[in-house]
Protein backbone atom coordinates (compact mmCIF):
# COMPACT_ATOMS: atom_id res chain seq x y z
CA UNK A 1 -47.88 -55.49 39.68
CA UNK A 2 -44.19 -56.09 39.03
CA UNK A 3 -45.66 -58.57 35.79
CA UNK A 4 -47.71 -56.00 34.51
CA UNK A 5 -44.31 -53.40 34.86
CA UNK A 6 -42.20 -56.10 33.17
CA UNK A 7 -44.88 -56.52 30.56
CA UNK A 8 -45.32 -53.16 29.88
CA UNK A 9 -41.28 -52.41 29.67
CA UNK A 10 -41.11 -55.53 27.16
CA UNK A 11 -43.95 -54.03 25.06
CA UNK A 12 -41.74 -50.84 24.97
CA UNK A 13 -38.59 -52.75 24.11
CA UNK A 14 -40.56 -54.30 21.26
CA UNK A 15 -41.33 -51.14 20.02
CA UNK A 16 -38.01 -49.95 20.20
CA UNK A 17 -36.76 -52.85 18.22
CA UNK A 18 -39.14 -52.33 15.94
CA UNK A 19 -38.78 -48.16 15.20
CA UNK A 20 -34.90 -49.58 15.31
CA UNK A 21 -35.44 -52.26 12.34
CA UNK A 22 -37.25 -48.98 10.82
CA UNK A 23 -34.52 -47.18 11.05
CA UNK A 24 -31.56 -49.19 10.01
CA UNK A 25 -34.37 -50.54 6.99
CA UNK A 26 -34.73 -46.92 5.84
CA UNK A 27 -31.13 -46.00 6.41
CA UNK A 28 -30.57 -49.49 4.19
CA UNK A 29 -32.57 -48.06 1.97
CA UNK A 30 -31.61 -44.16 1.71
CA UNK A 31 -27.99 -45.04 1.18
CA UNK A 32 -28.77 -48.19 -1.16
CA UNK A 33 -30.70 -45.29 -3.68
CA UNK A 34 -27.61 -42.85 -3.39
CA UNK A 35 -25.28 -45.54 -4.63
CA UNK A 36 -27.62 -46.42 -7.96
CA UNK A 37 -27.98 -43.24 -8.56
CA UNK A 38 -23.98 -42.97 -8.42
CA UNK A 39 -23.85 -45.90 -10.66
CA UNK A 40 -26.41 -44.44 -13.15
CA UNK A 41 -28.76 -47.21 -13.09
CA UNK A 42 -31.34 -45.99 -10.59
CA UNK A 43 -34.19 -45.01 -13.19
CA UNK A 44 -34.02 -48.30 -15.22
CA UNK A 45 -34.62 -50.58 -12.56
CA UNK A 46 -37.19 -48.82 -10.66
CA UNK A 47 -39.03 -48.12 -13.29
CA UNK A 48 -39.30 -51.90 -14.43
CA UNK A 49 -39.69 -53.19 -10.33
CA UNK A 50 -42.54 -50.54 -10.45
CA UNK A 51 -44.23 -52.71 -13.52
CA UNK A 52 -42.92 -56.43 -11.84
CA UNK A 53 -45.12 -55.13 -8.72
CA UNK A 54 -48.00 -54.16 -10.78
CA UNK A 55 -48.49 -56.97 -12.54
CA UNK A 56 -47.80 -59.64 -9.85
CA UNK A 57 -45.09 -61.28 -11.35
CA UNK A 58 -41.88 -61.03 -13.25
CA UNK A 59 -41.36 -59.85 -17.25
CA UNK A 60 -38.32 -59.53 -19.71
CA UNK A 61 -37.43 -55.67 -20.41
CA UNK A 62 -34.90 -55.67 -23.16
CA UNK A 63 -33.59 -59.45 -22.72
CA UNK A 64 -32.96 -58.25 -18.85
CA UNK A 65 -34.90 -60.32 -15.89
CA UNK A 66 -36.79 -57.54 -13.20
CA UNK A 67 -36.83 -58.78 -9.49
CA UNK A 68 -39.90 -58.76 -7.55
CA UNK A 69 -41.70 -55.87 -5.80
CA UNK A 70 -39.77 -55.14 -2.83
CA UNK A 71 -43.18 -54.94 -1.04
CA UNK A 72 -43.27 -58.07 -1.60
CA UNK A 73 -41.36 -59.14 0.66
CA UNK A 74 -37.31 -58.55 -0.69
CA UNK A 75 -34.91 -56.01 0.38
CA UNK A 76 -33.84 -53.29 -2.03
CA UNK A 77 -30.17 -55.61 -1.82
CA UNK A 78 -32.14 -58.12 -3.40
CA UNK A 79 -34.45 -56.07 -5.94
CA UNK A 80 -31.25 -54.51 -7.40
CA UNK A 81 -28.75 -57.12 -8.14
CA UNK A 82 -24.90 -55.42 -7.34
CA UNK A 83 -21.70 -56.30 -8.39
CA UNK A 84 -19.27 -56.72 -5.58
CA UNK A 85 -17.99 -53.61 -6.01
CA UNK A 86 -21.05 -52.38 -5.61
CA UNK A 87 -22.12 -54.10 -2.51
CA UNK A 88 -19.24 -53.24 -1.30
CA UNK A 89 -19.67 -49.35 -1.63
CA UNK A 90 -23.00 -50.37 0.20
CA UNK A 91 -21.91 -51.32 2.95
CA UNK A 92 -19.16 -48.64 3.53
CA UNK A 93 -22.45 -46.37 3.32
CA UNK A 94 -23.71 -47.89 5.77
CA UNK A 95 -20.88 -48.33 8.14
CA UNK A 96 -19.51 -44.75 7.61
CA UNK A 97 -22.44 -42.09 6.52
CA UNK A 98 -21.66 -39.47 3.99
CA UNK A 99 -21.32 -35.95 6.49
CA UNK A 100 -23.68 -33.22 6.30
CA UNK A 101 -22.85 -30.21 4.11
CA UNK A 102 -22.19 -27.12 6.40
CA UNK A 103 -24.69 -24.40 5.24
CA UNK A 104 -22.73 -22.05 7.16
CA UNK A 105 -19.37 -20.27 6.18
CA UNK A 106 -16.35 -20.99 8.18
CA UNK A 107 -16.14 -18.01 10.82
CA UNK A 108 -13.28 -15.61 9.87
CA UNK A 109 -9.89 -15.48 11.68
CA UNK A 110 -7.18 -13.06 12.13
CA UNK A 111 -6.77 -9.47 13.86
CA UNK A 112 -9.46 -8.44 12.04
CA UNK A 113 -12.23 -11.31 12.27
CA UNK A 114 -14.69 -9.19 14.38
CA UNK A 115 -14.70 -6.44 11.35
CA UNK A 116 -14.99 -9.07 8.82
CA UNK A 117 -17.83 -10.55 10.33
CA UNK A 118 -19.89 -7.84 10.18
CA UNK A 119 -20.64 -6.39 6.75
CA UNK A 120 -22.67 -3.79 8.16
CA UNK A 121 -20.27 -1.91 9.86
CA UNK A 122 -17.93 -2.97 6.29
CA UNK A 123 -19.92 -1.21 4.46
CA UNK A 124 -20.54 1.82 6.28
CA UNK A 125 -16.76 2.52 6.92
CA UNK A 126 -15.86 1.28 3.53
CA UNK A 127 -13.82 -1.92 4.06
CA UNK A 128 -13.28 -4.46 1.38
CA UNK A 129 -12.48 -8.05 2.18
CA UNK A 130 -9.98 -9.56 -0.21
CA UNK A 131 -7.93 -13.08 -0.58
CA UNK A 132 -3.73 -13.09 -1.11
CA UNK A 133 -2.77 -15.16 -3.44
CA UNK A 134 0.17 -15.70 -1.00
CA UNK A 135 -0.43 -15.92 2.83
CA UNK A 136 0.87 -13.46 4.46
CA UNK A 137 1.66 -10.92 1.53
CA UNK A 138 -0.19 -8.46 -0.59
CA UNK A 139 0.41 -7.80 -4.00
CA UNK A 140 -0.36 -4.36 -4.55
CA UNK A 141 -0.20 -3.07 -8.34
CA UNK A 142 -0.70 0.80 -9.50
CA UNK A 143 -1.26 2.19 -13.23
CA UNK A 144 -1.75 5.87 -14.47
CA UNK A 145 -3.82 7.22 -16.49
CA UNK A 146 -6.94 5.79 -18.66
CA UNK A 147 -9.23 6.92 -20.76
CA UNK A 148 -12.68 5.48 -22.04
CA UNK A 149 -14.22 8.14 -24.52
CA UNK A 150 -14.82 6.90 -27.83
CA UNK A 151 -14.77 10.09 -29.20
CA UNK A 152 -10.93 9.87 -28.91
CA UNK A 153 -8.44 7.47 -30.55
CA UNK A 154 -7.70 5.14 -27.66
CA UNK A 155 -11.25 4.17 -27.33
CA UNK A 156 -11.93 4.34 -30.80
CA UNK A 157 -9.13 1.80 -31.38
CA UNK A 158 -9.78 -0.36 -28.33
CA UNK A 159 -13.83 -0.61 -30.19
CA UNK A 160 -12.64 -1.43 -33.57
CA UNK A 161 -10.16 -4.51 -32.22
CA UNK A 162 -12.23 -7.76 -31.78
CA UNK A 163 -10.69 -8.68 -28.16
CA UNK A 164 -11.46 -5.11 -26.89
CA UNK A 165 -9.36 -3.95 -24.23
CA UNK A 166 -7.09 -7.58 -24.26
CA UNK A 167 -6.11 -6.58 -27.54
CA UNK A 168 -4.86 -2.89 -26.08
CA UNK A 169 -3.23 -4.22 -23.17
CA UNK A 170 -0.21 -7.11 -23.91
CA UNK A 171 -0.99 -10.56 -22.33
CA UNK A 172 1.85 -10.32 -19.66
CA UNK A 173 0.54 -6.74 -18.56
CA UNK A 174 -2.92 -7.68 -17.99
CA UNK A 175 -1.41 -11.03 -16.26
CA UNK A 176 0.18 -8.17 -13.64
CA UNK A 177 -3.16 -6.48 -13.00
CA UNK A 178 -5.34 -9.39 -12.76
CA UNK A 179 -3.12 -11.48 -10.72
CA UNK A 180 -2.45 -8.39 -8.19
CA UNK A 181 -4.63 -8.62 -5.05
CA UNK A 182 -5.51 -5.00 -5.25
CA UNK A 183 -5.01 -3.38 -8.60
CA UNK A 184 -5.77 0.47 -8.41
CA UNK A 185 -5.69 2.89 -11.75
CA UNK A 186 -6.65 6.70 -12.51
CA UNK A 187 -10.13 6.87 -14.00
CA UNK A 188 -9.71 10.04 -15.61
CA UNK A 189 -13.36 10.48 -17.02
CA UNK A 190 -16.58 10.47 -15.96
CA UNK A 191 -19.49 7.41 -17.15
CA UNK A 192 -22.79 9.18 -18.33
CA UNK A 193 -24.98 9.55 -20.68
CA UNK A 194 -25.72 13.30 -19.35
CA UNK A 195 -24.30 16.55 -18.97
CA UNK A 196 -22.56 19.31 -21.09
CA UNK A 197 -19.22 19.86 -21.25
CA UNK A 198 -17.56 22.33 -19.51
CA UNK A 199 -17.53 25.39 -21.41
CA UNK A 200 -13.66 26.67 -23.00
CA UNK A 201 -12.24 23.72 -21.23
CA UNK A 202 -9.75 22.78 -24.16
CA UNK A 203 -10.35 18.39 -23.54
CA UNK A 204 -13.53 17.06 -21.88
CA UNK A 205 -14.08 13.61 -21.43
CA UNK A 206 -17.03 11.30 -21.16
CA UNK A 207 -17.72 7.23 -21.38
CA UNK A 208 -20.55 5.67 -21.87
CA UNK A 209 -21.36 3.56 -18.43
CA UNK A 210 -21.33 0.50 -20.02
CA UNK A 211 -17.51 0.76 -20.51
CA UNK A 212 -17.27 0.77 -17.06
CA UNK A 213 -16.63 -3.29 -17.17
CA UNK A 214 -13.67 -3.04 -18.42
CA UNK A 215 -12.39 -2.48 -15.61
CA UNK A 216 -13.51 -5.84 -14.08
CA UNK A 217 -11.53 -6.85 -17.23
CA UNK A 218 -8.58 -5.35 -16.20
CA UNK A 219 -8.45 -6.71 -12.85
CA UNK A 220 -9.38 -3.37 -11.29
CA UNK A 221 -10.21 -3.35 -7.59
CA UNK A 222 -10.38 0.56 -7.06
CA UNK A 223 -10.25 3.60 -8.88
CA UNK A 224 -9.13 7.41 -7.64
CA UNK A 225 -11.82 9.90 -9.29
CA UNK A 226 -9.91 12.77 -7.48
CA UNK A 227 -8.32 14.17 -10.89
CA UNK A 228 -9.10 17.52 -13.34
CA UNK A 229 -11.76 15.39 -15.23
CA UNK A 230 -13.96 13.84 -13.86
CA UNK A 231 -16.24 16.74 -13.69
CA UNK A 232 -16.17 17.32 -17.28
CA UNK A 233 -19.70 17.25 -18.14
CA UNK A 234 -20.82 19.09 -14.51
CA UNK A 235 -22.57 17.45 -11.69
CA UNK A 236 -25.00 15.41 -13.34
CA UNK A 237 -22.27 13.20 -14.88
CA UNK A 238 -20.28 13.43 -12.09
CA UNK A 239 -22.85 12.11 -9.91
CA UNK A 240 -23.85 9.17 -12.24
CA UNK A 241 -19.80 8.18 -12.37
CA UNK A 242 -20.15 7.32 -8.57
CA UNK A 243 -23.06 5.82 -9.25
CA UNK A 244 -22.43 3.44 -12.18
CA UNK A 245 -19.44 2.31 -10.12
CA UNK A 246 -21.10 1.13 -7.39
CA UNK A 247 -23.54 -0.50 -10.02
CA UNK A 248 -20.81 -2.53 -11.10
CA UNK A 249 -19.11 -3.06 -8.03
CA UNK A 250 -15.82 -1.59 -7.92
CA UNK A 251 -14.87 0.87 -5.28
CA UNK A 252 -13.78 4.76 -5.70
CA UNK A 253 -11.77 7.04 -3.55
CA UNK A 254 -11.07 10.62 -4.24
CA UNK A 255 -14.76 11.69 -4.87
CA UNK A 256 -18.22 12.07 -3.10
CA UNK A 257 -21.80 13.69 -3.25
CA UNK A 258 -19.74 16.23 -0.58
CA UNK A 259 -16.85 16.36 1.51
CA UNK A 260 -17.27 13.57 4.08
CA UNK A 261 -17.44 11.03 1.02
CA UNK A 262 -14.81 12.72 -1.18
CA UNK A 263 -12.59 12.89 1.65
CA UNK A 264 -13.19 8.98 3.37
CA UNK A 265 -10.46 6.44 3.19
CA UNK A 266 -11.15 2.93 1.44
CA UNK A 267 -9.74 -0.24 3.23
CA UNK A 268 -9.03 -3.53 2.17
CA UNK A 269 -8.61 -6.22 4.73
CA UNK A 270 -5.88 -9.19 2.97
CA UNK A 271 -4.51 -11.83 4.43
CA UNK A 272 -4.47 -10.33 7.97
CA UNK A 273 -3.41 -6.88 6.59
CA UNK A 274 -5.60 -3.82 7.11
CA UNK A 275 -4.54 -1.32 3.90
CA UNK A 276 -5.99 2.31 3.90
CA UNK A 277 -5.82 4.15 0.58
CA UNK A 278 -6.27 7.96 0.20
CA UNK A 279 -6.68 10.10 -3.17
CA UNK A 280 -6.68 13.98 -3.70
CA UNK A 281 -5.74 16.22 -6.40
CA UNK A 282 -3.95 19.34 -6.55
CA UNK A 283 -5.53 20.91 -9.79
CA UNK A 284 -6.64 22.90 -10.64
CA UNK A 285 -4.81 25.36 -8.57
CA UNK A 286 -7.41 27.89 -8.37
CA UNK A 287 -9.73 29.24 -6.02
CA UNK A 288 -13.02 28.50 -8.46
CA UNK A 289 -11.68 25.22 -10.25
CA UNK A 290 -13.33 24.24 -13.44
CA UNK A 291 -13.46 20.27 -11.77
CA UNK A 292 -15.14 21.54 -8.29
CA UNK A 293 -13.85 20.50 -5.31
CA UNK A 294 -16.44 18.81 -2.88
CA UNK A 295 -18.06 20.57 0.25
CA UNK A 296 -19.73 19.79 3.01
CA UNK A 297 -23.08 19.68 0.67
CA UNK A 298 -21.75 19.62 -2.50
CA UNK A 299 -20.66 16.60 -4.76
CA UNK A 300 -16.85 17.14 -6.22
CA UNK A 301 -13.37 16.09 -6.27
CA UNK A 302 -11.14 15.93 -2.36
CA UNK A 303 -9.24 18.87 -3.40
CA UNK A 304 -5.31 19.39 -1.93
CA UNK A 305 -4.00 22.45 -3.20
CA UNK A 306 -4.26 23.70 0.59
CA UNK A 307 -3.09 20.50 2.27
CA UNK A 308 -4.79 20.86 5.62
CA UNK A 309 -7.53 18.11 5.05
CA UNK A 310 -5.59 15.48 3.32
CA UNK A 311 -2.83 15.70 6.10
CA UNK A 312 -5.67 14.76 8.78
CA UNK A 313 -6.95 12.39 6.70
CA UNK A 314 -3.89 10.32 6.17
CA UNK A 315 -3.44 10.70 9.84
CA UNK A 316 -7.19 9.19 10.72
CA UNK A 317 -6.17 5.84 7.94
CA UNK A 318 -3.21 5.71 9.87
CA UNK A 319 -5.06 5.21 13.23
CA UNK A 320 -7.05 2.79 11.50
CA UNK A 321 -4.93 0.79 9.34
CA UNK A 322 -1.05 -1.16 9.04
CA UNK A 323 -0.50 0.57 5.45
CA UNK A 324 -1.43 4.09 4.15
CA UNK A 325 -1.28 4.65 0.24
CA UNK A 326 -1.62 8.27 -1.06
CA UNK A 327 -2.70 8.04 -4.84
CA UNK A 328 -2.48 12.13 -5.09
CA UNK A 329 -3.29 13.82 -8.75
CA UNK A 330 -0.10 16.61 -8.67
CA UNK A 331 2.74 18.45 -10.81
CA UNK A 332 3.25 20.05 -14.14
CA UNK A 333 2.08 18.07 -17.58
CA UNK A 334 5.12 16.60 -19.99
CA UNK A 335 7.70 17.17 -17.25
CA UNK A 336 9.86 14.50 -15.80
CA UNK A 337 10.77 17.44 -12.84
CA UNK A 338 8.73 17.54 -10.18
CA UNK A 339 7.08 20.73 -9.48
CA UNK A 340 7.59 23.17 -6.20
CA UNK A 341 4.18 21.88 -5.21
CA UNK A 342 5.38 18.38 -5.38
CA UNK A 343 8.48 19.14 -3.05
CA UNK A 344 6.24 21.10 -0.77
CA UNK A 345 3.52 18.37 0.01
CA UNK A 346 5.26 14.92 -0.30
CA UNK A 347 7.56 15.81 3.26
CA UNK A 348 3.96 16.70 4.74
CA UNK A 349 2.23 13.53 3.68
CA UNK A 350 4.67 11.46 4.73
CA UNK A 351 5.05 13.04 7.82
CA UNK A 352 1.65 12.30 8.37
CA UNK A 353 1.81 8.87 8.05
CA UNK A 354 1.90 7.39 4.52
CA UNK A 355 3.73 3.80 3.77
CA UNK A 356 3.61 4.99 0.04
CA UNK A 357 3.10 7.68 -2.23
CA UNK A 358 1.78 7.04 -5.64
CA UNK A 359 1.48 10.21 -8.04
CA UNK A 360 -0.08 10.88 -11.55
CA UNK A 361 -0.94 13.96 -13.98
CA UNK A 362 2.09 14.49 -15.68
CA UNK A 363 1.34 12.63 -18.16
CA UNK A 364 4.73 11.43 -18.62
CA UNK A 365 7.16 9.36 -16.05
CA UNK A 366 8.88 11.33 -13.21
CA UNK A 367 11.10 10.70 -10.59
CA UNK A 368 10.89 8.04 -7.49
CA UNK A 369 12.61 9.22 -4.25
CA UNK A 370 12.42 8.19 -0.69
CA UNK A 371 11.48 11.30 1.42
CA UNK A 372 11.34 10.79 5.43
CA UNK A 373 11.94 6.79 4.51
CA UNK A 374 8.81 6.80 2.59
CA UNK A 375 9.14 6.02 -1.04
CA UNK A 376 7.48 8.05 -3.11
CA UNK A 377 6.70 7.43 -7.04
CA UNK A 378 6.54 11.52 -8.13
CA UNK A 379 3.74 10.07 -11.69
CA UNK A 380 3.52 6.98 -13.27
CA UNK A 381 2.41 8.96 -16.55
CA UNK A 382 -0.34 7.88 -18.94
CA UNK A 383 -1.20 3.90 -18.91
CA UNK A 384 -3.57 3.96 -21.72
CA UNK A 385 -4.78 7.51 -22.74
CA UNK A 386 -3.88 8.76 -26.47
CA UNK A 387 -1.92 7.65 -29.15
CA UNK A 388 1.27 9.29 -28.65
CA UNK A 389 4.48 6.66 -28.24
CA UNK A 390 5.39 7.28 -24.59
CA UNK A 391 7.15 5.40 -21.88
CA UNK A 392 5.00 4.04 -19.21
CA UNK A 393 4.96 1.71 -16.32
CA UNK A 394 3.17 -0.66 -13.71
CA UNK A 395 4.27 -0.12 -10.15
CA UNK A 396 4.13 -3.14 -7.87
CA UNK A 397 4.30 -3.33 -3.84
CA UNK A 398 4.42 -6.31 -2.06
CA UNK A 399 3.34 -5.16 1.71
CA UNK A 400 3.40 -7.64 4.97
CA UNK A 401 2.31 -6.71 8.55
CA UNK A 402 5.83 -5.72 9.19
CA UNK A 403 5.36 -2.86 6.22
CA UNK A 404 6.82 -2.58 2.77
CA UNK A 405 8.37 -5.34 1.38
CA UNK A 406 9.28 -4.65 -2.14
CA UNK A 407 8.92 -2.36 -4.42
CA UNK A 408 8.76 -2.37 -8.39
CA UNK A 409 9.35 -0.60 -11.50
CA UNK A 410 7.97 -2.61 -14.15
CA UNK A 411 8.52 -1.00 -17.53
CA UNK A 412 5.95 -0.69 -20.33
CA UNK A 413 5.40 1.55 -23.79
CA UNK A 414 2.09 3.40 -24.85
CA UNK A 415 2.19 2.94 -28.83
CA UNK A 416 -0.30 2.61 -31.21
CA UNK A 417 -3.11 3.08 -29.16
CA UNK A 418 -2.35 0.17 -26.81
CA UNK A 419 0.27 -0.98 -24.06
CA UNK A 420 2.74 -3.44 -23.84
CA UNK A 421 5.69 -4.66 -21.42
CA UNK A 422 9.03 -3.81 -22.12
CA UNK A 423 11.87 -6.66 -22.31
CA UNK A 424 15.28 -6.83 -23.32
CA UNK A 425 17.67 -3.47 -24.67
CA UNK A 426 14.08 -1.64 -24.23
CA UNK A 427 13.32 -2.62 -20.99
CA UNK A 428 16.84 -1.67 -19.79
CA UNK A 429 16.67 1.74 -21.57
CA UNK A 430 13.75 2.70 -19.18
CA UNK A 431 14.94 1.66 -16.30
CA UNK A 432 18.24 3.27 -17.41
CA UNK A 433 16.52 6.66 -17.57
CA UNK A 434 14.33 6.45 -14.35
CA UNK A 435 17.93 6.10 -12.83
CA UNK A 436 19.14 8.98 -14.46
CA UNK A 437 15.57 11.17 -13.30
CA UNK A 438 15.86 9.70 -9.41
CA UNK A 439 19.54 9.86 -8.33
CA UNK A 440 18.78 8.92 -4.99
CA UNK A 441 17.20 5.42 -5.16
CA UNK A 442 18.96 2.21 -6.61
CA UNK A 443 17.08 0.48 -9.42
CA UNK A 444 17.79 -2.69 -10.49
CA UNK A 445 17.79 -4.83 -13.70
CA UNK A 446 14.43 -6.57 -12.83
CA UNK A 447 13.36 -2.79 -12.20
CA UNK A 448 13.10 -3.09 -7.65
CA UNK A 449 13.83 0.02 -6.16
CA UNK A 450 15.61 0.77 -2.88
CA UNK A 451 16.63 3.55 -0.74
């Protein structure tokens, strides 16, 4: 009995050895292939081993000698003659095994890795995920006013050039808003192909939705919508604005198909940072507003003139975030003063628990003040929006988990239809004049602002 155990455990060890031999012969084999194929020869000499096994024997191909078959009895070392090199990369196959590509993505990390790991609940709260180009730090950068309607001469212009917007926006600009990790600008239009203007409304705008890439062009992560325009041509626009943004994949704040949407936050999530931005507009400062504000089942604009909602929902981002921007459409056009309005609400918003405040509408540059310890930049005027020659500006913040880290005035000039940075005597002659408008900040020669 103990023979016939013994025989029967030897019969399994032989068929181990075997299924082993099978195993290291195809391994042999598997990373043999990979290395031809790295040294580009694989095709030529299989095809001509295929024809040496066929015919029995060996044949000349091209004044170069084909080994046998390997069937016949050679290993694959043998049918493929290697230079020492190559049988040297072989063998370190062999020894050491290339590792298996991970199919999954690494899992994320950080305060916030539960959140980012579930795009579900992303998406319904509206949180972005997006990568710092430092660790650590985001670069946050903020432009005025655009406009897209070819009917008037900054489109017009941008469509005759041959590099399009690149052409309307100088190199080192466009370096500022691409390179930002969030880059944020005042869409003051709507995209459609629909609607009717809005009747004795002195300017109405409208682009056609395809011009809605340029923004990718420009770097732009998010837009506000909550300004006196963007219900030019009446709801049906309007609601194909929201639409064709989310088409092409860039986020807006400041507008919704009724209040819940106009009014919602949008967060971004970089490097470890939670940011919560806000938008509203002040005008018009009626009670029946040619650009309607949204209800609670109507599509429009999150209106501020009566501050009530925006205060509680710059309180709610604050609960939910480390930063709070207000982007907030306010004051009187072609004035650097800020109006009573102005004065009024920025205490209030601050008080409520904005890191920055970041205005527009002016059309033309206006003060920067700290009020409560919170900076806030009164209009950053028209970025690219007519022809006139007017002074102009990028904004940069630099924000960390401890809060605001710098601050930046970064002078530019609208002219001829296109914008461009500032340097030198002209570059000091804006910042010499924001000085002059905001008495109570310092400004420096590189243009960084402090209380």
């Amino acid at each position: 009995m103990k023979k016939r155990k013994k025989r029967k455990n030897l019969k399994k060890s032989k068929n181990r050895k075997r299924q082993s031999r099978l195993g290291r012969l195809l391994a042999v084999f598997c990373t043999t292939f990979i290395s031809v194929v790295l040294m580009g020869t694989t095709v030529f000499f299989l095809c001509h081993v295929r024809k040496a096994g066929e015919e029995g024997g060996t044949r000349q191909a091209e004044g170069e000698k084909v080994q046998e078959n390997p069937t016949a009895g050679g290993t694959l070392q043998e049918v493929l003659p290697q230079e020492p090199e190559q049988k040297q990369q072989t063998q370190d196959l062999l020894e050491n095994p290339l590792p298996e590509e991970s199919e999954t993505e690494p899992e994320p990390q950080g305060k916030y890795a539960d959140i980012l790991a579930d795009s579900e609940y992303m998406q319904a709260n509206r949180i972005y995920a997006k990568e710092t180009a430092e660790d650590g730090k985001v670069t946050l950068v903020f432009a005025g006013d655009i406009l897209f309607d070819p009917g008037y001469s900054i489109m017009a212009k941008m469509l005759q050039r041959e590099g399009g917007i690149h052409d309307s926006i100088s190199e080192d600009l466009m370096a500022e808003m691409q390179n930002a990790d969030i880059f944020m600008v005042n869409n003051e239009f709507p995209y459609s192909n629909r609607g009717t203007p809005t009747p004795e409304k002195q300017f109405t705008f409208r682009a056609k939705p395809e011009s809605a890439e340029i923004l990718h062009e420009m770097g732009a992560d998010i837009v506000s919508l909550a300004n006196n325009h963007a219900y030019d041509y009446g709801e049906e626009a309007f609601l194909d604005t929201m639409e064709t943004l989310q088409n092409t994949g860039i986020p807006f704040v400041g507008a919704g198909r009724n209040l819940e949407e106009a009014s919602a936050p949008v967060y971004f999530i970089a490097g470890d940072v939670k940011i919560a931005v806000v938008s509203a507009t002040q005008i018009e400062r009626l009670d029946n507003p040619d650009t309607k504000g949204a209800t609670e089942t109507t599509a429009g604009v999150f209106r501020c003139w009566n501050p009530a909602n925006l205060l509680e929902k710059v309180k709610e981002a604050k609960e939910n975030s480390d930063f709070v921007i207000v982007y907030i459409h306010w004051g009187t056009e072609n004035t650097d003063e800020p109006d009573w309005a102005q004065l009024d609400q920025a205490p209030k918003i601050a008080d409520a628990g904005a890191d920055l405040i970041i205005g527009d509408h002016s059309h033309c540059l206006q003060p920067i003040q700290y009020v409560n310890g919170v900076p806030v930049v009164y209009s950053l005027g028209n970025f690219l929006f007519n022809s006139k020659e007017l002074d102009t500006c990028l904004v940069k913040a630099v924000v960390t988990e401890e809060g605001l880290e710098s601050l930046q005035f970064l002078p530019a000039l609208q002219k001829n239809c296109s914008t461009s940075m500032l340097y030198g005597g002209e570059k000091e002659r804006v910042l010499a004049y924001m000085r002059s408008i905001s008495p109570h900040v310092n400004i420096d020669g590189e243009g960084y602002i402090s209380q």
